[in-house]
Protein backbone atom coordinates (compact mmCIF):
# COMPACT_ATOMS: atom_id res chain seq x y z
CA UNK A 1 46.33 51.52 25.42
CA UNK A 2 47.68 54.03 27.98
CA UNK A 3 49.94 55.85 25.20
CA UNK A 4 46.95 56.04 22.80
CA UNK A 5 44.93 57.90 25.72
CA UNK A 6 48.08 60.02 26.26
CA UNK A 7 48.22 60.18 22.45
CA UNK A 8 44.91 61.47 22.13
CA UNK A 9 44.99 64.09 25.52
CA UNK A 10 47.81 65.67 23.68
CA UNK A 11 45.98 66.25 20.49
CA UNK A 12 43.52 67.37 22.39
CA UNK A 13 45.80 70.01 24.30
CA UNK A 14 46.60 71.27 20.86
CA UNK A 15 42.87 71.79 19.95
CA UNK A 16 41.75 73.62 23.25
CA UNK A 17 45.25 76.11 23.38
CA UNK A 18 44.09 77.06 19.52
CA UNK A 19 40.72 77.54 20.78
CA UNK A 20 41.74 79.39 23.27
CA UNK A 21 42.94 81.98 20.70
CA UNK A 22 39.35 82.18 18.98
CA UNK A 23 37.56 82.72 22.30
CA UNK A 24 39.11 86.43 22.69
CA UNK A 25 39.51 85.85 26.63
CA UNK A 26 36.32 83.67 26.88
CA UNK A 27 33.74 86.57 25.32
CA UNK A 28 32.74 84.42 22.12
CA UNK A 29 30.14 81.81 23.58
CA UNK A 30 30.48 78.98 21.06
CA UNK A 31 34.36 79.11 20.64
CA UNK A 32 34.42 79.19 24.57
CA UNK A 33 32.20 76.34 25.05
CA UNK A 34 34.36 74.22 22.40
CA UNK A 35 37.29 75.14 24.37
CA UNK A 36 36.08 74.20 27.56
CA UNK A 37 34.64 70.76 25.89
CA UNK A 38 38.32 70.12 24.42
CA UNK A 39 40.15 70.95 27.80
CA UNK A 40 38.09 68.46 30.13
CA UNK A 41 38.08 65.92 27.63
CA UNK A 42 41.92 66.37 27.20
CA UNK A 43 42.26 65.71 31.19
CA UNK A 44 39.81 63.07 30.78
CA UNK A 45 41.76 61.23 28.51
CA UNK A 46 45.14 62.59 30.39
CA UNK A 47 43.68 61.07 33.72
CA UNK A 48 42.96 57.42 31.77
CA UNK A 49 46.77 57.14 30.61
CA UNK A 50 48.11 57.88 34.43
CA UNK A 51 46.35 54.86 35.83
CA UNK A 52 49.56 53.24 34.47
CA UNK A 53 51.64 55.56 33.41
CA UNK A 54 54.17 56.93 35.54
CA UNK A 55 52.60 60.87 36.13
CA UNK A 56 56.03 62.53 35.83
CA UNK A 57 56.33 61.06 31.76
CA UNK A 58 52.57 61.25 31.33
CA UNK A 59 52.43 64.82 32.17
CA UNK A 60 55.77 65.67 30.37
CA UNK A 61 54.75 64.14 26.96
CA UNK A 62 50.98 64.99 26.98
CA UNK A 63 52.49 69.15 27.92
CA UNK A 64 54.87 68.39 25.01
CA UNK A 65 52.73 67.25 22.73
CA UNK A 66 50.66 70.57 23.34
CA UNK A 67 53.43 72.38 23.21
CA UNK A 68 54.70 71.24 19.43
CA UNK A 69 51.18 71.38 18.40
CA UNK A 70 50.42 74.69 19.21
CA UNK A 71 53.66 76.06 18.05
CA UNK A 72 53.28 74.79 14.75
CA UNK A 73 49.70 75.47 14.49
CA UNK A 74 50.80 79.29 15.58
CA UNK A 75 53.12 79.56 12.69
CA UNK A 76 50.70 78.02 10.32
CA UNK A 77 47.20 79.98 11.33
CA UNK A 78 48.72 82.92 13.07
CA UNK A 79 51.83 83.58 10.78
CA UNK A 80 53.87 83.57 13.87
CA UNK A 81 57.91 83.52 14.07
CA UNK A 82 59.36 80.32 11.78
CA UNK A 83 62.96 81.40 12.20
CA UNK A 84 65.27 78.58 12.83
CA UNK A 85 65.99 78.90 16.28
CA UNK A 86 62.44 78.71 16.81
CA UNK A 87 62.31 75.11 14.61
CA UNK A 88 65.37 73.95 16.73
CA UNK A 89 63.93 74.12 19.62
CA UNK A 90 60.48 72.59 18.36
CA UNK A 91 62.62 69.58 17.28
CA UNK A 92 64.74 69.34 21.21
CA UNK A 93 60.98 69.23 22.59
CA UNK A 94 60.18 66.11 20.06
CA UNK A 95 63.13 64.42 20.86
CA UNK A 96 62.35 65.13 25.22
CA UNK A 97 59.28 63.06 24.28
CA UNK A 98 60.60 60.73 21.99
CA UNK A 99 63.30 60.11 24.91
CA UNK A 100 60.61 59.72 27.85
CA UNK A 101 58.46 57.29 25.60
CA UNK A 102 61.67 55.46 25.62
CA UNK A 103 62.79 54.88 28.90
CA UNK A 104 59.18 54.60 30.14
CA UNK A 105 58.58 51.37 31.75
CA UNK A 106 54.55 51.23 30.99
């Protein structure tokens, strides 16, 4: 159950950096209070998979997770950069993750 919690957390990193993008620097009440919503619940669920999960993978995978998320999410709503570099290093982050949920012990 601890990697669904982590699981979730991550998703829920994505959601509150792309809401973080809507608030325009916390001055748009409703996007801001989503935002805020989406982060605690994100440690909430964060702090639920590190009761057994070593904190060192736990924080690793649940930042990477964000991290992918939100980079793809940029190229698809914002139209950022989708050069190939870019992908490349999308893909070395998956595998990082891929690689801790490997060699984790929990």
């Amino acid at each position: 159950m601890n990697w669904v919690y982590l699981a979730i957390a991550g998703a829920l990193e994505i959601a509150w950096a792309i809401g973080l993008k809507y608030t325009e620097g916390w001055t748009r009440l409703v996007p801001s209070l989503i935002t805020g919503v989406l982060m605690i619940a994100s440690f909430y669920f964060l702090s639920l998979a590190v009761k057994t999960l070593p904190i060192g993978t736990a924080y690793a995978v649940w930042t990477g997770i964000g991290t992918v998320g939100a980079a793809i999410l940029g190229m698809v709503l914002f139209n950022e950069p989708r050069d190939a570099v870019r992908i490349v290093c999308i893909m070395l982050i998956i595998v990082g993750i891929a690689g801790l949920k490997l060699t984790s012990s929990s």
